[in-house]
PDB file of N, CA and C in Angstrom:
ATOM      1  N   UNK A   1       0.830  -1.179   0.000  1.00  0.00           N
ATOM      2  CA  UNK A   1       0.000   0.000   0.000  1.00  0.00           C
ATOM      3  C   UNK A   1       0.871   1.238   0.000  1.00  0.00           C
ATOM      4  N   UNK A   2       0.462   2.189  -0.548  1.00  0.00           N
ATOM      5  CA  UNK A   2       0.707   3.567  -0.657  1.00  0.00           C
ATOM      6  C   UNK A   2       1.378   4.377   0.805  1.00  0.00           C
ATOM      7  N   UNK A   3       0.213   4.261   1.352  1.00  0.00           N
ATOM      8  CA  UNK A   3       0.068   5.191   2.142  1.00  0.00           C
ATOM      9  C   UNK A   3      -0.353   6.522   2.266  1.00  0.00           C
ATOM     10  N   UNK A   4      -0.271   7.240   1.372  1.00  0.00           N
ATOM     11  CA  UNK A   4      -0.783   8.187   1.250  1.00  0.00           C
ATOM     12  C   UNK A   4      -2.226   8.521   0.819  1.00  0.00           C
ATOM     13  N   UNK A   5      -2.482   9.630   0.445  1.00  0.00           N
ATOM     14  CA  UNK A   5      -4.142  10.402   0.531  1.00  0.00           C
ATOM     15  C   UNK A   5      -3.465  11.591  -0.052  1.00  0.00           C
ATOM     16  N   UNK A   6      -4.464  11.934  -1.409  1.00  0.00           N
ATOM     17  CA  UNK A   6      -4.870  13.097  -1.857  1.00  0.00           C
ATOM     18  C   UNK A   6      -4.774  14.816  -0.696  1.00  0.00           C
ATOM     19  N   UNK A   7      -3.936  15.594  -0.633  1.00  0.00           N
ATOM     20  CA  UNK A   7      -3.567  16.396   0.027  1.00  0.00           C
ATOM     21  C   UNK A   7      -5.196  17.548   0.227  1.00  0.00           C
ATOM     22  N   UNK A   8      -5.183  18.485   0.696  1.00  0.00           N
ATOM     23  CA  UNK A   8      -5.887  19.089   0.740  1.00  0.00           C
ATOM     24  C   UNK A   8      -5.536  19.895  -0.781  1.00  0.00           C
ATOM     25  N   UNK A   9      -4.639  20.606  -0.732  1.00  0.00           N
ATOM     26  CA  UNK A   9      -4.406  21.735  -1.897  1.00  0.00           C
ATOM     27  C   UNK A   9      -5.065  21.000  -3.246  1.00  0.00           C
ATOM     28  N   UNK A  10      -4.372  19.680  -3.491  1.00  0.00           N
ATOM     29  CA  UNK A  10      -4.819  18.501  -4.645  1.00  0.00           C
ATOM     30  C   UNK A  10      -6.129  18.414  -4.566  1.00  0.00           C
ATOM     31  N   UNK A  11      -6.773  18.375  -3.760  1.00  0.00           N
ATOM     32  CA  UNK A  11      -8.062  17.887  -3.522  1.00  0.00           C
ATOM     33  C   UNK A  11      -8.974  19.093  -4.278  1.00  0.00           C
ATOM     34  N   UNK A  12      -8.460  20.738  -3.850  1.00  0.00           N
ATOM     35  CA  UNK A  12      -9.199  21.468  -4.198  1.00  0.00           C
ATOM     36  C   UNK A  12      -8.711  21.562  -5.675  1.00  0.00           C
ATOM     37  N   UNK A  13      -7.984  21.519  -6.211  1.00  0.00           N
ATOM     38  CA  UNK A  13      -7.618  21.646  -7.602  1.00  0.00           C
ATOM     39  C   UNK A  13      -8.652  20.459  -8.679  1.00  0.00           C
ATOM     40  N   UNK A  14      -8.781  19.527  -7.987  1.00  0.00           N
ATOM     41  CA  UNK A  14      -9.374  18.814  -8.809  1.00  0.00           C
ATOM     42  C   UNK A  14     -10.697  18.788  -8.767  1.00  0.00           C
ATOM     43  N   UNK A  15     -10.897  19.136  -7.172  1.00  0.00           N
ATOM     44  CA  UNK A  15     -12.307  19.962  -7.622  1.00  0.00           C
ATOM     45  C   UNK A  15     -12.631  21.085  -8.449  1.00  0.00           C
ATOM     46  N   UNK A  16     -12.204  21.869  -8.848  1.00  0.00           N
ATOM     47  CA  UNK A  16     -11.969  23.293  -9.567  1.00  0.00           C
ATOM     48  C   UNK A  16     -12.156  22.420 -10.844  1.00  0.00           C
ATOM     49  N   UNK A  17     -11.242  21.052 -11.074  1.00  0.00           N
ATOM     50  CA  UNK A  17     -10.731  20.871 -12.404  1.00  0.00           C
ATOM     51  C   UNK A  17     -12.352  20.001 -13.053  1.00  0.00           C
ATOM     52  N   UNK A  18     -12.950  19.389 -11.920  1.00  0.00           N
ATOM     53  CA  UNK A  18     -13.908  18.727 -12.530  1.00  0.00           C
ATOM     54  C   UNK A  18     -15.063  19.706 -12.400  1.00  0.00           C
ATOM     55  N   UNK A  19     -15.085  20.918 -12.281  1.00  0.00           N
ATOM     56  CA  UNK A  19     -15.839  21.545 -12.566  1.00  0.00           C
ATOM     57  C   UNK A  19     -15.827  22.952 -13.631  1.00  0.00           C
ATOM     58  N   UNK A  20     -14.643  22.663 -13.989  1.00  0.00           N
ATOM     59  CA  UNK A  20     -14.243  23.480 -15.185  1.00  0.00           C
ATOM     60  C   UNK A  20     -15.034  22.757 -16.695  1.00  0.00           C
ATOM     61  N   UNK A  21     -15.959  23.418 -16.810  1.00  0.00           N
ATOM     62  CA  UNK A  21     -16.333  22.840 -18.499  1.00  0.00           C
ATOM     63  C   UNK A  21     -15.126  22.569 -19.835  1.00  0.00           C
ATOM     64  N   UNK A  22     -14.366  23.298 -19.354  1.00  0.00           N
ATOM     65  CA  UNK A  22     -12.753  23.369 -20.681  1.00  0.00           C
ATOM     66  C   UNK A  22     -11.855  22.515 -20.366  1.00  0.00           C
ATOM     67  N   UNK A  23     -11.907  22.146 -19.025  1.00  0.00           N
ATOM     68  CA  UNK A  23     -10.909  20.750 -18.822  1.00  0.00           C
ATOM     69  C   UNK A  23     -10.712  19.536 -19.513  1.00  0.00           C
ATOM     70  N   UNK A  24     -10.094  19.260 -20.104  1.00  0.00           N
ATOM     71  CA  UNK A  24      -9.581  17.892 -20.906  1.00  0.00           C
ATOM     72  C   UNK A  24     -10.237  16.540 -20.214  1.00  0.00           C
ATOM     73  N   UNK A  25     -10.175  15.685 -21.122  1.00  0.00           N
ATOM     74  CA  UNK A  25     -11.228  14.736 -20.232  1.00  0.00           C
ATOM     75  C   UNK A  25      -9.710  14.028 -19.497  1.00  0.00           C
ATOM     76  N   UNK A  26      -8.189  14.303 -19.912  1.00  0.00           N
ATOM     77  CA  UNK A  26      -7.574  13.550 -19.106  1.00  0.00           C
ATOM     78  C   UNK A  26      -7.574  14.355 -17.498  1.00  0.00           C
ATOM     79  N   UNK A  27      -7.639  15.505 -17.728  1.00  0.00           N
ATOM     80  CA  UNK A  27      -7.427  16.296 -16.540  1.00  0.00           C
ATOM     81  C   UNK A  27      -8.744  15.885 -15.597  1.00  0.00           C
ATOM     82  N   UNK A  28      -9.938  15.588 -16.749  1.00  0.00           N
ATOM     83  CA  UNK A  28     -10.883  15.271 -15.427  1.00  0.00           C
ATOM     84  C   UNK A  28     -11.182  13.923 -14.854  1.00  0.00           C
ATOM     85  N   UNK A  29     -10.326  12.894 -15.902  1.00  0.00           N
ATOM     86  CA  UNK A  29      -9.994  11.484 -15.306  1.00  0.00           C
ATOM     87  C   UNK A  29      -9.174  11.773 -14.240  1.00  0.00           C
ATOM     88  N   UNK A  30      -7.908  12.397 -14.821  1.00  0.00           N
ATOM     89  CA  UNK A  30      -7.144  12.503 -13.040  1.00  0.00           C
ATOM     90  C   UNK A  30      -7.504  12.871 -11.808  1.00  0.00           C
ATOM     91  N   UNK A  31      -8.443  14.441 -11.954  1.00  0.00           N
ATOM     92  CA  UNK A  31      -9.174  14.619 -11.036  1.00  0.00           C
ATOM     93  C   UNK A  31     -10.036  13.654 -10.320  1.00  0.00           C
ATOM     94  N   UNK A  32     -10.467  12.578 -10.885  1.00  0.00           N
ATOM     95  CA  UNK A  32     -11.520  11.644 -10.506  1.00  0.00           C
ATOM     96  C   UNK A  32     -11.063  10.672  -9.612  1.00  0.00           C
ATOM     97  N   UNK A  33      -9.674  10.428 -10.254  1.00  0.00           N
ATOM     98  CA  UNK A  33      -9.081   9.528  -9.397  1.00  0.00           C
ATOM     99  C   UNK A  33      -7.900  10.060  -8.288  1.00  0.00           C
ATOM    100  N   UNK A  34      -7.517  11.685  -8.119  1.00  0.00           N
ATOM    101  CA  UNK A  34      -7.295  12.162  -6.661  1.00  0.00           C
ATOM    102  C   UNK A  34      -8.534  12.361  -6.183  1.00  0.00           C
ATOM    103  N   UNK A  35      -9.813  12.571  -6.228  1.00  0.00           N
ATOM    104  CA  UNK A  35     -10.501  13.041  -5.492  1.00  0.00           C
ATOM    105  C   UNK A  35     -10.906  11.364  -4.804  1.00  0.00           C
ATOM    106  N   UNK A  36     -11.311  10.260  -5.441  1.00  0.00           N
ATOM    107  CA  UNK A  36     -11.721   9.290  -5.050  1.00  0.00           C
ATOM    108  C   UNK A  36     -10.299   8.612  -4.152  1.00  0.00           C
ATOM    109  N   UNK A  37      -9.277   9.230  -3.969  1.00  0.00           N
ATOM    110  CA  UNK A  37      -7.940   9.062  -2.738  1.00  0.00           C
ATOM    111  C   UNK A  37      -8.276   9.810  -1.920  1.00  0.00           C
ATOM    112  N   UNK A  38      -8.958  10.689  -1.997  1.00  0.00           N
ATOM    113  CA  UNK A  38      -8.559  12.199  -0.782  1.00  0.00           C
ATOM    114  C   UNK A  38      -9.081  11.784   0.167  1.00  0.00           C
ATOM    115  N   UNK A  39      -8.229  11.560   1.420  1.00  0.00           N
ATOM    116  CA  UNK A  39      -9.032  10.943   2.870  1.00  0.00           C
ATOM    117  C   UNK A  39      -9.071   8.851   2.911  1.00  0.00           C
ATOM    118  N   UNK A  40      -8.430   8.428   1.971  1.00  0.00           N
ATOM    119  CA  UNK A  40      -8.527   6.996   1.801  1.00  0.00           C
ATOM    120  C   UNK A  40      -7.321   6.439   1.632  1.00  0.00           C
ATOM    121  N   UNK A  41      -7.134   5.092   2.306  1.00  0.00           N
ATOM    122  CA  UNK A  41      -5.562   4.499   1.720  1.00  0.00           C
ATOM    123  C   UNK A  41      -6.053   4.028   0.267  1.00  0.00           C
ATOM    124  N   UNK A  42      -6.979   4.390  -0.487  1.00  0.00           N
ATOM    125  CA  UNK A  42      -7.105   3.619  -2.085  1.00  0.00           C
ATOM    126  C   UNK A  42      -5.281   4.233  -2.418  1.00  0.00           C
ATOM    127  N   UNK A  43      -5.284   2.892  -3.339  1.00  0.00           N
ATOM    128  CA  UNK A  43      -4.123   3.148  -4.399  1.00  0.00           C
ATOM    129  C   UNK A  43      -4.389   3.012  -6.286  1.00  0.00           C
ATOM    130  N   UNK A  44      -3.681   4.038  -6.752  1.00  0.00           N
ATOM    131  CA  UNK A  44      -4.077   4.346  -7.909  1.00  0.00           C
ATOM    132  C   UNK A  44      -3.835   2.843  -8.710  1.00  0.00           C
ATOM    133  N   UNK A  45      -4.911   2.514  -9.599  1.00  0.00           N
ATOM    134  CA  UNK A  45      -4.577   1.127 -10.294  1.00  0.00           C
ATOM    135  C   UNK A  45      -3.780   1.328 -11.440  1.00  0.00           C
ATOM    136  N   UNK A  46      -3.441   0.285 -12.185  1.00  0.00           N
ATOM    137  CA  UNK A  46      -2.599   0.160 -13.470  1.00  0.00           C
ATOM    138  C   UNK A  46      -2.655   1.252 -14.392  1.00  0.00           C
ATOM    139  N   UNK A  47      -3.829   0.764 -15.147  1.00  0.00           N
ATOM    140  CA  UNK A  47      -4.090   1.961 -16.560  1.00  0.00           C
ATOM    141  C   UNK A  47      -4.135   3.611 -15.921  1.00  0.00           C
ATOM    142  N   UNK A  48      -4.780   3.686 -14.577  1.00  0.00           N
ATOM    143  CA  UNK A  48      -4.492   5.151 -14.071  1.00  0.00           C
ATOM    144  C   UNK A  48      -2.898   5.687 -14.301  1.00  0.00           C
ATOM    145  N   UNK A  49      -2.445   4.617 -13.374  1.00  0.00           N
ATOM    146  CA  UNK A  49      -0.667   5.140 -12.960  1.00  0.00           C
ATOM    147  C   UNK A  49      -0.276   5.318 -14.723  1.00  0.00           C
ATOM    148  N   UNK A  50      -0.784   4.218 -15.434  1.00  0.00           N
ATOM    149  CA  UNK A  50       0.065   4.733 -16.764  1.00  0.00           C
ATOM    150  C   UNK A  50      -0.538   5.807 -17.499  1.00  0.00           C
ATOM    151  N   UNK A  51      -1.688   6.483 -17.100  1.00  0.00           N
ATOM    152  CA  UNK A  51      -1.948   7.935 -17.531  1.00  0.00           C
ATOM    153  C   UNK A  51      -1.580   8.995 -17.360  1.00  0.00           C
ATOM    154  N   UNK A  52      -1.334   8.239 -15.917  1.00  0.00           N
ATOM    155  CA  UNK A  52      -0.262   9.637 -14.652  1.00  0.00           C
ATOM    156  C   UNK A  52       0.798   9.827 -15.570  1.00  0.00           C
ATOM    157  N   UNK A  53       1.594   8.476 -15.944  1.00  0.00           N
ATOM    158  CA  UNK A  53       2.776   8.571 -15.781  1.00  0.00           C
ATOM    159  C   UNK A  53       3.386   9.470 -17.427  1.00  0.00           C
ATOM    160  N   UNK A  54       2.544   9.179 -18.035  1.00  0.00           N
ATOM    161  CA  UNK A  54       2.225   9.604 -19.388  1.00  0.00           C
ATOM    162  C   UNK A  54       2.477  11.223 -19.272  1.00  0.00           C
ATOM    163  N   UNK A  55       1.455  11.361 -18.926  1.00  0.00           N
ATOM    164  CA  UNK A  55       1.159  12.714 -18.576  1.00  0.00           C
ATOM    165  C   UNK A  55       2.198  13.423 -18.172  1.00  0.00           C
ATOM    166  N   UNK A  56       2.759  13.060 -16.920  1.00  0.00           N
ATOM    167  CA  UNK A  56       3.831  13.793 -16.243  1.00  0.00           C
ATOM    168  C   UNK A  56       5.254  13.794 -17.477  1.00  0.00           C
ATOM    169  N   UNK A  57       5.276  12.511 -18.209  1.00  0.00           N
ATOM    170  CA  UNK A  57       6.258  12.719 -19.437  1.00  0.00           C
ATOM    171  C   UNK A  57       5.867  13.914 -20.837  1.00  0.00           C
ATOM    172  N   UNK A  58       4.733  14.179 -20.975  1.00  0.00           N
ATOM    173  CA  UNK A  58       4.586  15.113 -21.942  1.00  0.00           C
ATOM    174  C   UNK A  58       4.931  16.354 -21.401  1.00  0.00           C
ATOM    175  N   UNK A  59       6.192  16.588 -22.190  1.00  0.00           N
ATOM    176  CA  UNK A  59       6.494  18.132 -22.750  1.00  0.00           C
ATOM    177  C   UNK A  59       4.956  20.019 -22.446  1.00  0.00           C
ATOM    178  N   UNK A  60       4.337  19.082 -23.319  1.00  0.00           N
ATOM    179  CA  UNK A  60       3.470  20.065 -23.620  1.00  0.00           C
ATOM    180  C   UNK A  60       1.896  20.160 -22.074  1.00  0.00           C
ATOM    181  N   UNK A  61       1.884  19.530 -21.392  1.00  0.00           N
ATOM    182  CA  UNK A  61       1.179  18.876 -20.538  1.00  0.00           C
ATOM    183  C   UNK A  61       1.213  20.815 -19.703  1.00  0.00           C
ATOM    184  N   UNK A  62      -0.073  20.817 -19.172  1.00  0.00           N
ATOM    185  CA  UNK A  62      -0.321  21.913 -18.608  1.00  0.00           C
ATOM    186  C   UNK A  62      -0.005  21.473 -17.209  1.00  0.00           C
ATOM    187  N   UNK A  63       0.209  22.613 -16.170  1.00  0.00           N
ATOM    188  CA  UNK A  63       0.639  22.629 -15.097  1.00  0.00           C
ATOM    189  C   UNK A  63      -0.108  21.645 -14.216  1.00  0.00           C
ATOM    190  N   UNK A  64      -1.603  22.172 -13.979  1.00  0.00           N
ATOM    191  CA  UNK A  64      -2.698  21.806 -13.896  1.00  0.00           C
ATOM    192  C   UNK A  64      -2.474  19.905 -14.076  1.00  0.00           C
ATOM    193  N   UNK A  65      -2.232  19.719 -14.947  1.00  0.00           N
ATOM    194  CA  UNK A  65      -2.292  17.829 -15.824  1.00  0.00           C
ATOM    195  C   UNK A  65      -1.125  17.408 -14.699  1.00  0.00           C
ATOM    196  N   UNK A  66      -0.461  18.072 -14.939  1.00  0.00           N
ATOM    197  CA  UNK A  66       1.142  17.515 -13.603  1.00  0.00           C
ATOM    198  C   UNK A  66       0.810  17.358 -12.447  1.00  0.00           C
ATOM    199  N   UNK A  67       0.152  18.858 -11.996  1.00  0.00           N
ATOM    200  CA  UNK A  67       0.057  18.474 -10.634  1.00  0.00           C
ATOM    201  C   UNK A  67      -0.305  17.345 -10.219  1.00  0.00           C
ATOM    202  N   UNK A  68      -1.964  16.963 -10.660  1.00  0.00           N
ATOM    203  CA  UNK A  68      -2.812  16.257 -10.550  1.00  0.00           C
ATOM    204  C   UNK A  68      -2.319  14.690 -10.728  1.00  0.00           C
ATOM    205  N   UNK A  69      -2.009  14.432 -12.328  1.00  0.00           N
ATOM    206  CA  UNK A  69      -0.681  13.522 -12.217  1.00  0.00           C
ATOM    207  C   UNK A  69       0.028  12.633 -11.352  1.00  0.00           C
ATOM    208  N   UNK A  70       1.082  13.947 -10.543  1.00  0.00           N
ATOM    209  CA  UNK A  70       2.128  13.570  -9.807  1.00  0.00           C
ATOM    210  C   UNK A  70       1.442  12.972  -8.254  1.00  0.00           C
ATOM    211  N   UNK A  71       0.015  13.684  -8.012  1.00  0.00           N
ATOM    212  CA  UNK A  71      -0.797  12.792  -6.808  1.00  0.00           C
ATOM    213  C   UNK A  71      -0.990  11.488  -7.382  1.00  0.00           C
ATOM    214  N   UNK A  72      -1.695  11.563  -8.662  1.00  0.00           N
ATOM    215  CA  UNK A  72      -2.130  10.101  -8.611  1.00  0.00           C
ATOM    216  C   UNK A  72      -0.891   9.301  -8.418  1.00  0.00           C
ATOM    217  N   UNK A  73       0.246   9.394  -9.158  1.00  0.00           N
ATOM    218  CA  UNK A  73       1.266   8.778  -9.310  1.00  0.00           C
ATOM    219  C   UNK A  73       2.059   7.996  -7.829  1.00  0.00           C
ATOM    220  N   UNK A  74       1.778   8.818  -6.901  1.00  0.00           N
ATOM    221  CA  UNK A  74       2.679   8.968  -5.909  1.00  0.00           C
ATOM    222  C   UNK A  74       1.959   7.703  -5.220  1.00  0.00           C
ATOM    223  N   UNK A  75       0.246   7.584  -5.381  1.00  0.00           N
ATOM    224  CA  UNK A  75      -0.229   7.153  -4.979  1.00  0.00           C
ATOM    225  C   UNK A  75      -0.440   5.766  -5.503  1.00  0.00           C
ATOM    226  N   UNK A  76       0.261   4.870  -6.109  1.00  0.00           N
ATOM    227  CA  UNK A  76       0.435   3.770  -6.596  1.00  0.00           C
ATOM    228  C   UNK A  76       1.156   2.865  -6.073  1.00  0.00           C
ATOM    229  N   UNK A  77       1.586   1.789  -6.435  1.00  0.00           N
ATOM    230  CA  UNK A  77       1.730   0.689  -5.605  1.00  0.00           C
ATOM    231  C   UNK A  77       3.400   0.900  -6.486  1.00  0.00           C
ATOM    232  N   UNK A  78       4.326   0.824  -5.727  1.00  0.00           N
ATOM    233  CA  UNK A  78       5.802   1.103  -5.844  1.00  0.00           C
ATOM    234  C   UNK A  78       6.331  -0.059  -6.410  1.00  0.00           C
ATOM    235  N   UNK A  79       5.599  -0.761  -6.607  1.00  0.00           N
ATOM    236  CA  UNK A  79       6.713  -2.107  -6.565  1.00  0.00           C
ATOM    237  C   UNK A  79       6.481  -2.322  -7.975  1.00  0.00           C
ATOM    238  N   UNK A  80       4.986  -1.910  -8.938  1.00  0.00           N
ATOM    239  CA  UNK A  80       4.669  -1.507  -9.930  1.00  0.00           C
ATOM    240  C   UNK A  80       6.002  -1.235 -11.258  1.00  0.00           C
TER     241      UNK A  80
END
């Protein structure tokens, strides 16, 4: 297990993000899956972490996509 949980700051960003109509549907997958961590030992599953991980590798990736990202990411099973 992880250990960790979706931070407060993360938490509000992805609320913001899933309620932004212009958000990318990856930004509001990520959001979906820090908000469904925030307060829980859940750990991010497979195809998530490799969206995270995706994500956090694109160049062009908005700040916003990283942040969000780098929670889910963190929040995965290490041994992965």
């Amino acid at each position: 297990m992880a250990g960790k949980s979706t931070g407060g700051k993360v938490a509000s960003t992805a609320g913001r993000t899933l309620g932004n109509a212009n958000a990318s549907a990856l930004q509001r997958s990520l959001a979906g899956s820090a908000l469904a961590q925030a307060g829980t030992a859940k750990v991010t599953g497979k195809a998530m972490e490799a969206k995270a991980s995706a994500a956090l590798k694109n160049a062009n990736a908005s700040a916003v996509t990283k942040q969000l990202a780098g929670s889910v990411t963190s929040q995965s099973i290490k041994k992965r």
